[in-house]
PDB file of N, CA and C in Angstrom:
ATOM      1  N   UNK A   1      10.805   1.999  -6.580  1.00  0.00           N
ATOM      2  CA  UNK A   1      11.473   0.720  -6.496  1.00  0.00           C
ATOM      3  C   UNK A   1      12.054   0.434  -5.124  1.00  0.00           C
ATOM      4  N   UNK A   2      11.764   1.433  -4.023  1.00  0.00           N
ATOM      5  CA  UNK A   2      12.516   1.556  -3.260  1.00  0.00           C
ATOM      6  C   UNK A   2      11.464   1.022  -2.003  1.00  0.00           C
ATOM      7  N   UNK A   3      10.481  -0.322  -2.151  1.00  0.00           N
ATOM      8  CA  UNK A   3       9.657  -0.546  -1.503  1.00  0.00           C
ATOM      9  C   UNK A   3       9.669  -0.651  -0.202  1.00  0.00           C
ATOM     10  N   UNK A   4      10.785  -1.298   0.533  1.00  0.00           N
ATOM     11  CA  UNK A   4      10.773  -1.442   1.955  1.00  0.00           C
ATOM     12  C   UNK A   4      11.502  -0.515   2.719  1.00  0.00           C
ATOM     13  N   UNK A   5      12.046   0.103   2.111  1.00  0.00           N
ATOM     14  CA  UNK A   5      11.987   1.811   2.579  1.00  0.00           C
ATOM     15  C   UNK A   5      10.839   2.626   2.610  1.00  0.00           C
ATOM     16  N   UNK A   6       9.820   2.170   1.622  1.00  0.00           N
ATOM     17  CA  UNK A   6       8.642   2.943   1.837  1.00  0.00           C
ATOM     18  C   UNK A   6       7.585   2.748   2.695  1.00  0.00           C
ATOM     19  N   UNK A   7       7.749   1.529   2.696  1.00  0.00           N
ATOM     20  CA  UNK A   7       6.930   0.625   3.815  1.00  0.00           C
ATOM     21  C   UNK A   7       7.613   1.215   5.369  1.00  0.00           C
ATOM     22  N   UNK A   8       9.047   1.249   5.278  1.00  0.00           N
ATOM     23  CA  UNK A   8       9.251   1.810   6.716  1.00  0.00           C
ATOM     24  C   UNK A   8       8.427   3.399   7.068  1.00  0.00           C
ATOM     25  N   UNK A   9       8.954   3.922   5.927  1.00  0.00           N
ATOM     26  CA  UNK A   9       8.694   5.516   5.725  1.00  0.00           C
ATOM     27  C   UNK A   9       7.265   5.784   6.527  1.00  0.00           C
ATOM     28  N   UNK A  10       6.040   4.629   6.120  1.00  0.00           N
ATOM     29  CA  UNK A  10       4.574   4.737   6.168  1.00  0.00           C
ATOM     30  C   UNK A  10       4.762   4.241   7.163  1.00  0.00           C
ATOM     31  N   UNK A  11       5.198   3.213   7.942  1.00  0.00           N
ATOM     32  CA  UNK A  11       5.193   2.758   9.110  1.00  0.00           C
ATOM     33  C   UNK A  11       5.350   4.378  10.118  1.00  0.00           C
ATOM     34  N   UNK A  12       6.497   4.745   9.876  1.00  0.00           N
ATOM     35  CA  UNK A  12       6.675   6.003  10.854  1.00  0.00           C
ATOM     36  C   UNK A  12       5.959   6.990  10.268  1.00  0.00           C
ATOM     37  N   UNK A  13       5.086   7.546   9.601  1.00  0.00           N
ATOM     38  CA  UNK A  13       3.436   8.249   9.137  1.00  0.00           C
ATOM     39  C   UNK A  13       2.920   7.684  10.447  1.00  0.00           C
ATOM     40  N   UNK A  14       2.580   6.321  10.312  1.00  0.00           N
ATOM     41  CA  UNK A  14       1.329   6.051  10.841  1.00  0.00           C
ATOM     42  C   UNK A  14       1.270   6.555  12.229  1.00  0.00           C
ATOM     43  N   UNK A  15       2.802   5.986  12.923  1.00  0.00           N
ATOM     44  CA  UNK A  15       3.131   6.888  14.358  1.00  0.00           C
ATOM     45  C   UNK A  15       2.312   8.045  14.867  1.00  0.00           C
ATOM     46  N   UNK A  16       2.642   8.806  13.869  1.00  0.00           N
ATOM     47  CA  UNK A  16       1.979  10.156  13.721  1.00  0.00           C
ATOM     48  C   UNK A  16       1.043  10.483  13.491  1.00  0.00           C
ATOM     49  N   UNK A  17      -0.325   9.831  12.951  1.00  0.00           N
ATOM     50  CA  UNK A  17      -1.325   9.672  12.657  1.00  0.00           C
ATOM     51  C   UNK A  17      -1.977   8.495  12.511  1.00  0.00           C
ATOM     52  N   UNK A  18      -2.521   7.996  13.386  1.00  0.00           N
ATOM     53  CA  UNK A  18      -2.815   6.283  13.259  1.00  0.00           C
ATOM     54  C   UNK A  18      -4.038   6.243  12.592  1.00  0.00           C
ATOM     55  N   UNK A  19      -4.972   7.622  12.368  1.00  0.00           N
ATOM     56  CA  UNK A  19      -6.462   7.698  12.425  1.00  0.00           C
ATOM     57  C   UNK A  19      -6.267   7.722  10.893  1.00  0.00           C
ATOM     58  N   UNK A  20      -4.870   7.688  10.151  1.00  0.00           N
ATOM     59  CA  UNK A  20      -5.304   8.253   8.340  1.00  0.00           C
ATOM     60  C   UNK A  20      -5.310   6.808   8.002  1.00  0.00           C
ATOM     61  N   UNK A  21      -6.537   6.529   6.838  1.00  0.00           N
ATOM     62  CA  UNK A  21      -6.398   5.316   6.482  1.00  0.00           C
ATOM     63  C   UNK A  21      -5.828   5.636   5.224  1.00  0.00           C
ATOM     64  N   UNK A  22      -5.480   6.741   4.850  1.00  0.00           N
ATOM     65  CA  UNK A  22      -4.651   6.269   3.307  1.00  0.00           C
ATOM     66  C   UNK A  22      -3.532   6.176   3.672  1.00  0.00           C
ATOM     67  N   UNK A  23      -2.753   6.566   4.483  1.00  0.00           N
ATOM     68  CA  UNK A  23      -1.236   6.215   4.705  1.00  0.00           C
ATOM     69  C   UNK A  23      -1.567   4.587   4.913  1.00  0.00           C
ATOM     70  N   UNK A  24      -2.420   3.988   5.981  1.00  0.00           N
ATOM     71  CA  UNK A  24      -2.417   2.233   5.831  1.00  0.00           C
ATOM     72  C   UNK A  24      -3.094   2.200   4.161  1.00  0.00           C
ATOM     73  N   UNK A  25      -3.401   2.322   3.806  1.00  0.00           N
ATOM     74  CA  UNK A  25      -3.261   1.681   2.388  1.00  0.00           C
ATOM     75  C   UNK A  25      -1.806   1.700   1.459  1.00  0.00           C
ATOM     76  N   UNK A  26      -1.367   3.293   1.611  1.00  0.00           N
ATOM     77  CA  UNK A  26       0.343   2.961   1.082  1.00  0.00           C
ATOM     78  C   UNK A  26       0.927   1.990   1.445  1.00  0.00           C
ATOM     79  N   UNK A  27       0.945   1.849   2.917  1.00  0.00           N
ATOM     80  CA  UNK A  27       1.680   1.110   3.455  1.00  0.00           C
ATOM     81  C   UNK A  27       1.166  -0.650   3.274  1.00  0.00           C
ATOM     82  N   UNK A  28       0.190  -0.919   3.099  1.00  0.00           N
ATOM     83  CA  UNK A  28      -0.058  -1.878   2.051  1.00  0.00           C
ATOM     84  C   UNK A  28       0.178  -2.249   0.603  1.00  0.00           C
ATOM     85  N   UNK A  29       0.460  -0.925   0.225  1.00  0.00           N
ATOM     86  CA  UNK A  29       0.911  -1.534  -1.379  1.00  0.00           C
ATOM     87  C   UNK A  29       2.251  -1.814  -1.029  1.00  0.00           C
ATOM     88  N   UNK A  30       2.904  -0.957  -0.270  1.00  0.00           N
ATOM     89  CA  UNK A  30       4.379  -1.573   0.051  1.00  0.00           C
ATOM     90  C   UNK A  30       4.322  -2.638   0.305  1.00  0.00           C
ATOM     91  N   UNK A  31       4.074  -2.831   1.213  1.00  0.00           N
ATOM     92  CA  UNK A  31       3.919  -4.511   1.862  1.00  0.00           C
ATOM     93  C   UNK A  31       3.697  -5.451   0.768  1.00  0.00           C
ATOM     94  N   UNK A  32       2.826  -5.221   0.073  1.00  0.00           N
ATOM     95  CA  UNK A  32       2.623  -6.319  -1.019  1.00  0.00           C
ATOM     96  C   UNK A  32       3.652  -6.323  -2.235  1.00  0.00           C
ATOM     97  N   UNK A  33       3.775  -4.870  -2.252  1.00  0.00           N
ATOM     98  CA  UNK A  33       5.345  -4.834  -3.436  1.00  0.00           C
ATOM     99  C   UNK A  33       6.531  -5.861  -2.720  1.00  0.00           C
ATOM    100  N   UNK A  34       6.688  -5.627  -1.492  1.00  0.00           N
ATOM    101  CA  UNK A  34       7.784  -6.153  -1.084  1.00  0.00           C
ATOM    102  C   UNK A  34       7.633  -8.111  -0.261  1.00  0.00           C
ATOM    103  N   UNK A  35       6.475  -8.456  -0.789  1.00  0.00           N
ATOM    104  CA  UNK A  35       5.515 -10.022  -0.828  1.00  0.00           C
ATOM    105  C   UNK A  35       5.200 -10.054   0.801  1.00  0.00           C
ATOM    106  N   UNK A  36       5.247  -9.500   1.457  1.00  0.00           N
ATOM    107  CA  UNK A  36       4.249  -9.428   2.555  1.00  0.00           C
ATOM    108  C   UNK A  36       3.102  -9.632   2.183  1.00  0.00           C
ATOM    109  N   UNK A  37       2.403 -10.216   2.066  1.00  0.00           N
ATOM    110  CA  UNK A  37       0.800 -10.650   1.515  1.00  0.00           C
ATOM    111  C   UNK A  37      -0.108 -10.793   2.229  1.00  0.00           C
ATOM    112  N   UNK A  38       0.076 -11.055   3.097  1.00  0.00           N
ATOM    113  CA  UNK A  38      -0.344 -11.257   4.147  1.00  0.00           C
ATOM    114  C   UNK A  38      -0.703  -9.833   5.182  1.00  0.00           C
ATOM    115  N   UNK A  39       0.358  -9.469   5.470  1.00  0.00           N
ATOM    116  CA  UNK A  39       0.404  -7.952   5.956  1.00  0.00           C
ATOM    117  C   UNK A  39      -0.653  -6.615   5.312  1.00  0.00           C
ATOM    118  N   UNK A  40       0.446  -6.733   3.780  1.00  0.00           N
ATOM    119  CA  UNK A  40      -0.821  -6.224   3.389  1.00  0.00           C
ATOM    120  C   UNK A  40      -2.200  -6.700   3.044  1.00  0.00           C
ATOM    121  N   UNK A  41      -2.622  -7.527   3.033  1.00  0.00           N
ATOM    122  CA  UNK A  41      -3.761  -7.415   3.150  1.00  0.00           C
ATOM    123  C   UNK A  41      -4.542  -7.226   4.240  1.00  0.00           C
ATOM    124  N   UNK A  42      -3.771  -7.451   5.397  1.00  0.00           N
ATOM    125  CA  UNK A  42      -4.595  -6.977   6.753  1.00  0.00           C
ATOM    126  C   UNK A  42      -4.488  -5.935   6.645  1.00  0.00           C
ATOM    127  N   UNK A  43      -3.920  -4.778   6.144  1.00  0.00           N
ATOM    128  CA  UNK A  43      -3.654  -3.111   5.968  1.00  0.00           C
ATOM    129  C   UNK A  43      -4.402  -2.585   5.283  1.00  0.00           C
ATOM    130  N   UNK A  44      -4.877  -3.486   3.651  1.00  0.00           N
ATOM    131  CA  UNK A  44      -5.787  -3.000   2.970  1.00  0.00           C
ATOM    132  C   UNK A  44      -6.780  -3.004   3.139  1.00  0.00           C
ATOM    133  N   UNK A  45      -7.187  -4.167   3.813  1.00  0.00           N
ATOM    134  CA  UNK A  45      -9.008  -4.078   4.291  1.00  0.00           C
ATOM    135  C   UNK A  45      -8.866  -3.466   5.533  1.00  0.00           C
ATOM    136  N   UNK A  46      -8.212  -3.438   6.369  1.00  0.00           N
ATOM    137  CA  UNK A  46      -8.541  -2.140   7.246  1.00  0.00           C
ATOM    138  C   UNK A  46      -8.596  -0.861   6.667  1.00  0.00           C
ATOM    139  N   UNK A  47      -7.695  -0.402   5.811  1.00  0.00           N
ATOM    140  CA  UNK A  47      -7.895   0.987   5.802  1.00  0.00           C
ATOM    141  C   UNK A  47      -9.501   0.961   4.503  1.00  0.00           C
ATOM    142  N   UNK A  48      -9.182   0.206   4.222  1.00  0.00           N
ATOM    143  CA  UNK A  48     -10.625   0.551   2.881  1.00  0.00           C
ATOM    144  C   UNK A  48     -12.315   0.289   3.588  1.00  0.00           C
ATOM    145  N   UNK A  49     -12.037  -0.698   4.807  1.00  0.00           N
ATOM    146  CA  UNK A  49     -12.998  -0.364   6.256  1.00  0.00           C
ATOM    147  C   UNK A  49     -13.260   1.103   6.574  1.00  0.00           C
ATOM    148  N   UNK A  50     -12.060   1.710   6.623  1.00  0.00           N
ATOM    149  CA  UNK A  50     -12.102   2.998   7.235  1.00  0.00           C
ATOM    150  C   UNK A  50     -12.663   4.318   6.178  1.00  0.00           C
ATOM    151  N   UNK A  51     -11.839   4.104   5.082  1.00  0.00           N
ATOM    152  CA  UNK A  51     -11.965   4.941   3.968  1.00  0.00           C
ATOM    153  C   UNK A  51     -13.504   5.181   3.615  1.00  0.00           C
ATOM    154  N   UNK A  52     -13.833   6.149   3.194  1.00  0.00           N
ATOM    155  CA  UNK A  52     -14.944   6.754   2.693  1.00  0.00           C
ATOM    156  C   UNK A  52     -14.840   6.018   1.099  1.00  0.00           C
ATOM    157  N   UNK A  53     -15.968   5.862   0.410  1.00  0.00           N
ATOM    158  CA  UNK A  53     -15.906   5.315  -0.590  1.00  0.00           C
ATOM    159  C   UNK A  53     -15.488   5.732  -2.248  1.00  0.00           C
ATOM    160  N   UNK A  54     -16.081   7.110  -2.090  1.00  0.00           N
ATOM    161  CA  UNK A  54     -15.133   8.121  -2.871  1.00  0.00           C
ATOM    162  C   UNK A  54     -13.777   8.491  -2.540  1.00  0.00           C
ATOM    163  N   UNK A  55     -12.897   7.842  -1.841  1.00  0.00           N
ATOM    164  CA  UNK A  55     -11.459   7.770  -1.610  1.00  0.00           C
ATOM    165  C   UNK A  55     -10.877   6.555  -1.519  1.00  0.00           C
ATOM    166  N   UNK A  56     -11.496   5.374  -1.940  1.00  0.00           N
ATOM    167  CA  UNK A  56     -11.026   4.098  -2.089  1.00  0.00           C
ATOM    168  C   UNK A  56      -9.953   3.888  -3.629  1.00  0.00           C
ATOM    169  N   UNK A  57     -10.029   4.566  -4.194  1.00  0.00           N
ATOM    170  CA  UNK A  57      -9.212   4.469  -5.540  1.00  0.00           C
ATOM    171  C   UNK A  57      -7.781   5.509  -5.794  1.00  0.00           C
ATOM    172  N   UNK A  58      -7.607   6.010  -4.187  1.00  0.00           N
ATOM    173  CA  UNK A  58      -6.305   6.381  -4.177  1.00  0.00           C
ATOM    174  C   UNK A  58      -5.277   5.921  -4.461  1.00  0.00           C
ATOM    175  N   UNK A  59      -4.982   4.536  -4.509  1.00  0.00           N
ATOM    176  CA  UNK A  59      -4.335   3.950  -4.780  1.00  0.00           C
ATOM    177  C   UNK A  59      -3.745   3.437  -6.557  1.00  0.00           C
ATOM    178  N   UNK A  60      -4.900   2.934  -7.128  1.00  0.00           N
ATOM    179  CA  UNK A  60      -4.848   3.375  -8.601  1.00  0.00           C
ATOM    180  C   UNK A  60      -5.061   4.465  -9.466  1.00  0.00           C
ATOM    181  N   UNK A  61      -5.377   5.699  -8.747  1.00  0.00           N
ATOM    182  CA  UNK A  61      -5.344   7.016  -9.033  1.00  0.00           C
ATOM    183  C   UNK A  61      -3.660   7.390  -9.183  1.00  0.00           C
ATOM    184  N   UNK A  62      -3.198   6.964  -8.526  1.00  0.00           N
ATOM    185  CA  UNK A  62      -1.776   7.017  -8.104  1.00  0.00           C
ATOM    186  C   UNK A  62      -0.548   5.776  -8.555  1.00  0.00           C
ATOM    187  N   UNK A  63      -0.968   5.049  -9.326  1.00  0.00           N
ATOM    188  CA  UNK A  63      -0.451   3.835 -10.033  1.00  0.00           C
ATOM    189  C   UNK A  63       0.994   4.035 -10.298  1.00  0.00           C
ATOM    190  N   UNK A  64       1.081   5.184 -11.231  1.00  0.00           N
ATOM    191  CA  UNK A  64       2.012   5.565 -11.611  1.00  0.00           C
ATOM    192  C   UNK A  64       3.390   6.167 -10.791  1.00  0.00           C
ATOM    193  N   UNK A  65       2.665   6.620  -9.586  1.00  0.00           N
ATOM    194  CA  UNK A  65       3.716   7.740  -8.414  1.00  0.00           C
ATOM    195  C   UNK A  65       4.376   6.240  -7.514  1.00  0.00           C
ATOM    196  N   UNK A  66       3.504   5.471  -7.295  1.00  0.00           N
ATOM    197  CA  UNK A  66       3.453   4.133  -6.226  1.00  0.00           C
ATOM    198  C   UNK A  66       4.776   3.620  -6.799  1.00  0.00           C
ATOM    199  N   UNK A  67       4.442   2.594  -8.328  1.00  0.00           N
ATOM    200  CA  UNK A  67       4.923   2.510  -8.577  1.00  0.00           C
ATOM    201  C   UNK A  67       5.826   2.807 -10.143  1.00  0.00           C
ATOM    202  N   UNK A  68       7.315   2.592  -9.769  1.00  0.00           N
ATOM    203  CA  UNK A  68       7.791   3.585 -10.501  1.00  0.00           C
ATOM    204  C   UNK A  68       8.412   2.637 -11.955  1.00  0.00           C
ATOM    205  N   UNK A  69       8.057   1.507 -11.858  1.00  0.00           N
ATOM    206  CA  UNK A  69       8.277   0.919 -12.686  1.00  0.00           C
ATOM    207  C   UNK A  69       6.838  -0.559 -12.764  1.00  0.00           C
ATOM    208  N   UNK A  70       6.139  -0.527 -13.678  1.00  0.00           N
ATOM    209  CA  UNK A  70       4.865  -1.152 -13.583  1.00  0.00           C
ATOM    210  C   UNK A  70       5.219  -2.337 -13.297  1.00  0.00           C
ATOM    211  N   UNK A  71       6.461  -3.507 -14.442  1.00  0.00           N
ATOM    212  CA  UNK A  71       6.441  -4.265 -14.303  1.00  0.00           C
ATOM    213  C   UNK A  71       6.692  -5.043 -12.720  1.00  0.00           C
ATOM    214  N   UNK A  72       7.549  -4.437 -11.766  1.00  0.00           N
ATOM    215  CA  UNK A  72       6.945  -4.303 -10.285  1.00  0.00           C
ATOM    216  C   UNK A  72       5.987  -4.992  -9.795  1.00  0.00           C
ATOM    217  N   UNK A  73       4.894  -4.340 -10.212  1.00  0.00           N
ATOM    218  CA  UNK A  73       3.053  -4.736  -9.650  1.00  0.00           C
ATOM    219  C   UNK A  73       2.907  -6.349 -10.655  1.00  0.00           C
ATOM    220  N   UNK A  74       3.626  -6.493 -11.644  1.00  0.00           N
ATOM    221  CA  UNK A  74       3.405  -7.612 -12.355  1.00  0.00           C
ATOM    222  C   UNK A  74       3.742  -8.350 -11.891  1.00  0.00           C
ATOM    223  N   UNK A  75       5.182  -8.745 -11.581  1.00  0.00           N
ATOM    224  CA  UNK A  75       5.630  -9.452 -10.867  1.00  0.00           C
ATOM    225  C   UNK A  75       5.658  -9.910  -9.704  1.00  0.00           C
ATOM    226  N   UNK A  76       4.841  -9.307  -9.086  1.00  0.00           N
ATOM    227  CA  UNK A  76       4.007  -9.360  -7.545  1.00  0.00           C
ATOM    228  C   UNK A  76       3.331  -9.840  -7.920  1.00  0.00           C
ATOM    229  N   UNK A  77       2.402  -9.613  -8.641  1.00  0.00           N
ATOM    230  CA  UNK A  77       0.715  -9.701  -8.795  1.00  0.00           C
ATOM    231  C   UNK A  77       1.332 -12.212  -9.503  1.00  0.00           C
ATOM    232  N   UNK A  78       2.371 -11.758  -9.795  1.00  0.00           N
ATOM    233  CA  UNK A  78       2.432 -13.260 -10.330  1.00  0.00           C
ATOM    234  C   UNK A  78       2.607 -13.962  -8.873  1.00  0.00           C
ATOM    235  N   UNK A  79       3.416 -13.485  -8.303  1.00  0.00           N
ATOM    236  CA  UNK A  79       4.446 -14.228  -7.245  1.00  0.00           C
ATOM    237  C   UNK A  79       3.306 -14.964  -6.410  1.00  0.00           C
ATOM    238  N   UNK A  80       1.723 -13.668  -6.195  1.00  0.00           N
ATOM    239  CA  UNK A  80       0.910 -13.873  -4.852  1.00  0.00           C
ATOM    240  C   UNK A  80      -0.403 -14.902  -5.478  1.00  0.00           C
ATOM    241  N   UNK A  81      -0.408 -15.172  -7.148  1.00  0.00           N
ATOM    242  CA  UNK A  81      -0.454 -16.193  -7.229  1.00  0.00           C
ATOM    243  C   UNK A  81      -0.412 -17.401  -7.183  1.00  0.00           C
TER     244      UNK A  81
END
């Protein structure tokens, strides 16, 4: 629940590794948890550019860890409507 803290968190990852595209995909779901929409989506299609295709579903593999309360992603998923 703690999205734009996490989004910072991945921001300073990336520092450190600019070449991982799954940290830019975290850092896209943040972004979009926190209605950056825009942002993230320039984050997500870059890193899923980058990503190998058998590692594109890290993200909903991980649904549950991301986020920690679903209704969250619902209420996003309405807003960017």
């Amino acid at each position: 629940g703690q999205y734009q803290a996490a989004a910072k968190s991945w921001r300073h990852a990336l520092v450190d590794d600019p070449e991982n595209p799954v940290l830019l995909l975290l850092l896209s779901q943040a972004q979009f948890a926190t209605g950056t929409f825009d942002e993230a989506a320039g984050a997500a299609q870059h890193a899923l550019q980058r990503l190998p295709k058998e590692n594109r579903n890290v993200v909903v593999a991980n649904f549950r860890e991301l986020y920690g309360n679903a209704a969250d992603y619902t209420t996003q998923l309405r807003a960017l409507e």
